[in-house]
N, C-alpha and C. Protein backbone atom coordinates (compact mmCIF):
# COMPACT_ATOMS: atom_id res chain seq x y z
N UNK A 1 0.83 -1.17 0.00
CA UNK A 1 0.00 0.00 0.00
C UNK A 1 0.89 1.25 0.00
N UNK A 2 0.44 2.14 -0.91
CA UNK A 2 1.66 3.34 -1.32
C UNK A 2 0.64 4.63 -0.27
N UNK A 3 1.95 5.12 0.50
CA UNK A 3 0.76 6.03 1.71
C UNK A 3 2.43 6.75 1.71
N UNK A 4 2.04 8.32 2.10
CA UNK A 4 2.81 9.36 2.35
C UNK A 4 2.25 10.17 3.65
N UNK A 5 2.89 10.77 4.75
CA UNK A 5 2.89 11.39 5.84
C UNK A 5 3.33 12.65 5.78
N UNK A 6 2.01 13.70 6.18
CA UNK A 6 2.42 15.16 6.05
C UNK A 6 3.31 15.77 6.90
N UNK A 7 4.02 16.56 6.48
CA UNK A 7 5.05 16.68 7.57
C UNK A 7 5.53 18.01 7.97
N UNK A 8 4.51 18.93 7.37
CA UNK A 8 4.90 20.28 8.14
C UNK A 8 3.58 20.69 8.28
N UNK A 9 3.10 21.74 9.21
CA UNK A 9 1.76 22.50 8.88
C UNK A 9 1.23 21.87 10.31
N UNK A 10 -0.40 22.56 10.51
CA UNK A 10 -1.46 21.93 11.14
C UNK A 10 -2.00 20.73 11.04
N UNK A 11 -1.69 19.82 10.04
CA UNK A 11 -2.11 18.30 9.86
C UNK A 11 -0.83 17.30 9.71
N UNK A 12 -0.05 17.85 10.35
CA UNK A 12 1.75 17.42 10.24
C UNK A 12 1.08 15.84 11.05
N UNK A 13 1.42 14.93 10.51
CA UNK A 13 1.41 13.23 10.81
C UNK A 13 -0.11 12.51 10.08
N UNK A 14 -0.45 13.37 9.61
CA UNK A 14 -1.66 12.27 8.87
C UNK A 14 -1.15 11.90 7.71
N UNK A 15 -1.41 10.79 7.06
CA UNK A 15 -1.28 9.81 6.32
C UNK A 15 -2.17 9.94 5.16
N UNK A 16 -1.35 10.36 3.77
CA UNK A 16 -2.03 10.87 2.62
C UNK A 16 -2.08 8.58 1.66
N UNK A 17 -2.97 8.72 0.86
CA UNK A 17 -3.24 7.79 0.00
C UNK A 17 -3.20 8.51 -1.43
N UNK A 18 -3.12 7.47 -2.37
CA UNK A 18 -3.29 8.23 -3.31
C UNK A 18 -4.98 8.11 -3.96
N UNK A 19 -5.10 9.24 -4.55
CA UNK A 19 -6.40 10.02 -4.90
C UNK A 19 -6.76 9.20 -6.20
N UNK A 20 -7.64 9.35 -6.02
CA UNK A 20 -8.41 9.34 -7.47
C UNK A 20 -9.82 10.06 -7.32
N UNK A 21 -9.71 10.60 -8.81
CA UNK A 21 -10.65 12.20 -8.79
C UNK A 21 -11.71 11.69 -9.49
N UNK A 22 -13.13 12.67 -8.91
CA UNK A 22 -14.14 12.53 -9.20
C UNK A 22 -14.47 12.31 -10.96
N UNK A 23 -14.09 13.65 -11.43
CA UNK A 23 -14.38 13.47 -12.86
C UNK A 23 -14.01 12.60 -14.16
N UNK A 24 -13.20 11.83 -13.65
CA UNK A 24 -12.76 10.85 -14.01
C UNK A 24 -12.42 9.10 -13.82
N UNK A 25 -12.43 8.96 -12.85
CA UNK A 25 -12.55 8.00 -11.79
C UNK A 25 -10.72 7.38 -11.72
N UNK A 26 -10.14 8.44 -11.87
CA UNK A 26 -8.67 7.59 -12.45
C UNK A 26 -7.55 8.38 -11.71
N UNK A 27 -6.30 8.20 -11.27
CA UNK A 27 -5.12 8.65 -10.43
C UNK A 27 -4.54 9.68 -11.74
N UNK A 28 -4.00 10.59 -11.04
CA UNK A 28 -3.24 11.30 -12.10
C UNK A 28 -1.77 11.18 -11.32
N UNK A 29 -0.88 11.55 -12.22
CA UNK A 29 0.73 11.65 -12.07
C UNK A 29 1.57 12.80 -12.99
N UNK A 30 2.13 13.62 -12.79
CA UNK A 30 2.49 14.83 -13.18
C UNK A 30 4.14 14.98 -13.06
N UNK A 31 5.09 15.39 -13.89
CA UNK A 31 6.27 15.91 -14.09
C UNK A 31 6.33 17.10 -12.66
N UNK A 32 5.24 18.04 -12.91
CA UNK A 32 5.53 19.64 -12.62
C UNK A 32 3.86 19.34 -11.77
N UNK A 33 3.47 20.22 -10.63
CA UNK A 33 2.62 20.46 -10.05
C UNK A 33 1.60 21.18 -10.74
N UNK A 34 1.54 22.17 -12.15
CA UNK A 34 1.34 22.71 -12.93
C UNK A 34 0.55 21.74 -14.19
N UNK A 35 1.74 20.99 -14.36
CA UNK A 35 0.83 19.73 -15.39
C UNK A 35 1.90 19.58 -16.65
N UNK A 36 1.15 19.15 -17.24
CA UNK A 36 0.21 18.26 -17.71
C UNK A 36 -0.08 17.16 -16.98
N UNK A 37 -1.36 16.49 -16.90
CA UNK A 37 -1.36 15.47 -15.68
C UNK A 37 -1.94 14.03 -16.53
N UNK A 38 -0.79 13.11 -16.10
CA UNK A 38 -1.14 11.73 -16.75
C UNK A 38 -2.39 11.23 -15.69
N UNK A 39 -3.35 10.90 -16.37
CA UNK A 39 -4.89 9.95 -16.04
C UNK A 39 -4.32 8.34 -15.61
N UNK A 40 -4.37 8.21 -15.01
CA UNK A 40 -3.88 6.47 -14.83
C UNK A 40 -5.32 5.55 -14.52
N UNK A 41 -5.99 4.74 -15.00
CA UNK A 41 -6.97 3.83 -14.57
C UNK A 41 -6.77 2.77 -13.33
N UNK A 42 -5.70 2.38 -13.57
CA UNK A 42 -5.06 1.02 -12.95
C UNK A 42 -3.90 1.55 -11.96
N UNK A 43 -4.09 1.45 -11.04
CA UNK A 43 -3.07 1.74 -9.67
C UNK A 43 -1.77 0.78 -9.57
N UNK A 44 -1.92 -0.12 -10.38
CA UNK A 44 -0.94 -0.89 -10.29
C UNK A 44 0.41 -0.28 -11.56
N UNK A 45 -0.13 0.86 -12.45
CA UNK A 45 1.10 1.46 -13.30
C UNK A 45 1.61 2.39 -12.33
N UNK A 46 1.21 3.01 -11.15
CA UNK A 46 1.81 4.50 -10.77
C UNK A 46 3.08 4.22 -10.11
N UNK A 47 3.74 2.74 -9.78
CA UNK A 47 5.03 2.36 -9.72
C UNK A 47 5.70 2.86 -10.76
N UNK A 48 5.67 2.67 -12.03
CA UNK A 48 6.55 2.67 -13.06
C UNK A 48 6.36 3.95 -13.31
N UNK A 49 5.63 4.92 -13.26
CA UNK A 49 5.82 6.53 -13.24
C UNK A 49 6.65 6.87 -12.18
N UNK A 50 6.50 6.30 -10.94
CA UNK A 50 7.47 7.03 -9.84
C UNK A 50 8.79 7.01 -10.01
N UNK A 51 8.94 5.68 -10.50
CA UNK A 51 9.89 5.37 -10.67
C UNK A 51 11.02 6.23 -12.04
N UNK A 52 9.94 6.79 -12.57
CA UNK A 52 10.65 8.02 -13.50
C UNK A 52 10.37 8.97 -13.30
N UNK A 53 10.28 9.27 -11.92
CA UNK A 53 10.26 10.71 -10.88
C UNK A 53 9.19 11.56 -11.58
N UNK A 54 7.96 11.09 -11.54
CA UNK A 54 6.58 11.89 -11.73
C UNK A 54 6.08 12.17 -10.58
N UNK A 55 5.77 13.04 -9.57
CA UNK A 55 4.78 13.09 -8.84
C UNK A 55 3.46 12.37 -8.53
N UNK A 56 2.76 11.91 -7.29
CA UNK A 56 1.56 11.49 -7.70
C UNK A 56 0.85 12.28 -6.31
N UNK A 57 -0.53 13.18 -7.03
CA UNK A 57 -1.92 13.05 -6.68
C UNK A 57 -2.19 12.48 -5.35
N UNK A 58 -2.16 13.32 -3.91
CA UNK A 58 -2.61 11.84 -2.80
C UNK A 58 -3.27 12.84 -2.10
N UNK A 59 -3.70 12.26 -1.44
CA UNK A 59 -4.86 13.17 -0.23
C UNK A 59 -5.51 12.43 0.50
N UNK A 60 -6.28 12.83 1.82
CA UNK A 60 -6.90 11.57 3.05
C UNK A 60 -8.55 12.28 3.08
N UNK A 61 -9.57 12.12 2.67
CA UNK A 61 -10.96 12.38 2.54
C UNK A 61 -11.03 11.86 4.02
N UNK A 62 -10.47 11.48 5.02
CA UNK A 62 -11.40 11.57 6.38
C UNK A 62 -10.67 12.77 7.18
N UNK A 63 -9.95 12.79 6.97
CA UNK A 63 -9.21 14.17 7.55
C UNK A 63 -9.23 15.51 6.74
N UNK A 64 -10.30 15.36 6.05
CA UNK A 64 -10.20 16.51 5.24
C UNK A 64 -8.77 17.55 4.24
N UNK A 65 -8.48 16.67 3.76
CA UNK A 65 -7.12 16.81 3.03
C UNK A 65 -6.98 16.67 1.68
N UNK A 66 -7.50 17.93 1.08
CA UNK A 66 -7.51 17.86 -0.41
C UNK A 66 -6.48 17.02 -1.27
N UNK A 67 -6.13 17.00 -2.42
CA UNK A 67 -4.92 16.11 -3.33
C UNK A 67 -4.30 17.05 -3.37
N UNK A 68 -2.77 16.93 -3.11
CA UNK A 68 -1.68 17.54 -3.89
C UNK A 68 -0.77 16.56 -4.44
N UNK A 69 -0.09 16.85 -5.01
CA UNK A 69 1.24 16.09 -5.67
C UNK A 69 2.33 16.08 -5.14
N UNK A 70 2.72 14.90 -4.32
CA UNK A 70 3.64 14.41 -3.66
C UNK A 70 4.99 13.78 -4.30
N UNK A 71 6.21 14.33 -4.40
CA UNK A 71 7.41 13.38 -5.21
C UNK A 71 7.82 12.45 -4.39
N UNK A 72 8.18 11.29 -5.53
CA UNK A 72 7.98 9.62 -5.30
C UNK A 72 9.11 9.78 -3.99
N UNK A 73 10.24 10.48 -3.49
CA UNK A 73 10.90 10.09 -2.56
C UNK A 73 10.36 10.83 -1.41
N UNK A 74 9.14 11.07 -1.31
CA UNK A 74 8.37 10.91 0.44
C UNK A 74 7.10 9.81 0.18
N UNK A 75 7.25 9.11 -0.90
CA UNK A 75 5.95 8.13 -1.15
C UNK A 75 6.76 6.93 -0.17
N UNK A 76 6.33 6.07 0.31
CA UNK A 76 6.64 4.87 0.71
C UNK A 76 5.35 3.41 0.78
N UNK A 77 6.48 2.72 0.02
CA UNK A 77 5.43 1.23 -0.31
C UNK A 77 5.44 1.23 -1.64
N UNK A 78 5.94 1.53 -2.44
CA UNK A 78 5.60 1.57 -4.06
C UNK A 78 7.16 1.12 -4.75
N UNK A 79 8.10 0.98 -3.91
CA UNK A 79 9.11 0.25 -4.03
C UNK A 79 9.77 -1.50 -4.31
């Protein structure tokens, strides 16, 4: 399970997942925070993007924690 931990701010120790967005039903992964943003269907490719240092999309819906784009070396489990 690929999970990242926030680590500065007012929600510093909650535990981000990665997202998948409404309008699409699919994970995105991004170069730049800006974009262009790859659509992924299948959770099982966003290894092989990290692994070529794309960002990915994560956020925690019970803690109220919108998605941002996290780089693959604070991701852990996707190794």
């Amino acid at each position: 399970m690929m999970f990242a931990i926030v680590r500065r701010g007012k929600k510093a120790g909650i535990p981000l997942y990665p997202h998948r967005f409404e309008e699409d039903e699919r994970f995105h992964v991004s170069l730049t925070r800006e974009g262009p943003f790859i659509p992924l269907f299948d959770d099982r490719d966003i290894p092989d993007y990290l692994a070529n240092g794309y960002s990915l999309a994560m956020s925690n819906g019970t803690e109220k924690y919108g998605p941002t784009f996290i780089r693959p070396s604070s991701i852990r489990g996707w190794e």
